[in-house]
Protein backbone atom coordinates (compact mmCIF):
# COMPACT_ATOMS: atom_id res chain seq x y z
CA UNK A 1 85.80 112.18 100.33
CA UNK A 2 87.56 109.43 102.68
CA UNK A 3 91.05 108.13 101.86
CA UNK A 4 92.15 104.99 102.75
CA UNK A 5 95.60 104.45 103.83
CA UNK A 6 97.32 101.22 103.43
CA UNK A 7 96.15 100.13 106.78
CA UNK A 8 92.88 101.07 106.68
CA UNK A 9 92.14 99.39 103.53
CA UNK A 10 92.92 95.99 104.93
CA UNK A 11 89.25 94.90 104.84
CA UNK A 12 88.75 96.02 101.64
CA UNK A 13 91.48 94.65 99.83
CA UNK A 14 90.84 91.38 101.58
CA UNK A 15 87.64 91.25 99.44
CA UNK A 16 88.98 91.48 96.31
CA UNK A 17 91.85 88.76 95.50
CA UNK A 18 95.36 89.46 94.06
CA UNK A 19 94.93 93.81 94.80
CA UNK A 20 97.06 95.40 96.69
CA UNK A 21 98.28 98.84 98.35
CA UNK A 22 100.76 100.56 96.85
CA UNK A 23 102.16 104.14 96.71
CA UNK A 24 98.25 105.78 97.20
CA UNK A 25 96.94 103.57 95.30
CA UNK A 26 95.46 99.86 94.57
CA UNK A 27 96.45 97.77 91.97
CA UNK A 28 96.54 94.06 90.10
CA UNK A 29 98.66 92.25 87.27
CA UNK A 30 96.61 89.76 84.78
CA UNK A 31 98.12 87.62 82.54
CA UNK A 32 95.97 86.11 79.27
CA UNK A 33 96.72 83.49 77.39
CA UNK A 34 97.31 86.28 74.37
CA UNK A 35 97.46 89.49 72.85
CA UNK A 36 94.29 89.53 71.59
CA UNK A 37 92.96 88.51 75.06
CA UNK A 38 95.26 90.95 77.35
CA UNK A 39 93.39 93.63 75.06
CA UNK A 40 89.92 92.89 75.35
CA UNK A 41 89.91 92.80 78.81
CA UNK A 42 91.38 96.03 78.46
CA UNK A 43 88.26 97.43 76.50
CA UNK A 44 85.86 95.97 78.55
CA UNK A 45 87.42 97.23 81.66
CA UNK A 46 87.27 100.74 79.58
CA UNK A 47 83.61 100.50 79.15
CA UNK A 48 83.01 99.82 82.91
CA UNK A 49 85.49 102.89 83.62
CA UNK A 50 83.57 104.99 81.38
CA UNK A 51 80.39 103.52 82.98
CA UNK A 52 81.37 104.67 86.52
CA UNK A 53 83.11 108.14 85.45
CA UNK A 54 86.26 106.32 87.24
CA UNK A 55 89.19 105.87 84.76
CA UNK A 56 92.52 103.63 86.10
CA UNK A 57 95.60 103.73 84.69
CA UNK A 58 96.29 100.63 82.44
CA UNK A 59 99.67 99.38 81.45
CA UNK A 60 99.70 96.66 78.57
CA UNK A 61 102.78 94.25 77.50
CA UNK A 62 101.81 91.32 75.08
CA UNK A 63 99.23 89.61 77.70
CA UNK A 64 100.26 91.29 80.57
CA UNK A 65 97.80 94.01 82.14
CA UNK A 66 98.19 96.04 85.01
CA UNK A 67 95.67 97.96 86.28
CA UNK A 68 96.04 100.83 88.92
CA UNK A 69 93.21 102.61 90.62
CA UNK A 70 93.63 105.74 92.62
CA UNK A 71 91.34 108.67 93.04
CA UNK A 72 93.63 111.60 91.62
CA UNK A 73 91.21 114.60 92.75
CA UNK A 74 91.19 113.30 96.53
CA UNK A 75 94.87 112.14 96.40
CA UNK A 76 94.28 108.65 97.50
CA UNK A 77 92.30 105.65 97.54
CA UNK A 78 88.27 105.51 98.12
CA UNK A 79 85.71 103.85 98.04
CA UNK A 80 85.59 104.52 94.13
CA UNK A 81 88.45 102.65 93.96
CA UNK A 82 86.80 99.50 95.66
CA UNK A 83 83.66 99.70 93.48
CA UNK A 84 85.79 99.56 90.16
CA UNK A 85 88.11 97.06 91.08
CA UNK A 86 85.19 94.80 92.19
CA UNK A 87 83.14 95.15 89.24
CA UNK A 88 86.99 94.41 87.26
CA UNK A 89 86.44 90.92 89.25
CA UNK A 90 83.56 90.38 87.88
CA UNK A 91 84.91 90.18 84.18
């Protein structure tokens, strides 16, 4: 499986606005409005994780949500990584 380093996934990450490289891994902050909000993004991003076998890390205060992608079993960013985070844009 192909890694992306934080070079390489220039092209990528141009694609998909607000992500960025960091430590092996991409990742975005969201703010909501609310609580209530902050968390059901969170579920729905859970049911597209669940969809694509691809689970992120997700770190929750009030209506702040980060998300963090990284593909643990090839120690790195791919292209699974890309996929999810697009189809997070499309929320």
């Amino acid at each position: 499986m192909k890694t992306f380093t934080e070079k390489t996934a220039v092209p990528l990450l141009s694609k998909i606005e607000g992500w960025k490289f960091d430590n092996n891994g991409i990742e975005k902050k969201f703010t909501f409005k609310n609580f209530n909000q902050a968390l059901g993004f969170i579920v729905q991003v859970g049911l597209l994780s669940e969809k694509a076998n691809h689970h992120p890390e997700l770190f929750n205060v009030y209506n702040k949500v980060t998300i963090r992608l990284s593909t643990h079993d090839a120690d790195g960013v791919t292209e699974k990584d890309f996929d999810l985070a697009t189809a997070i844009e499309k929320l």
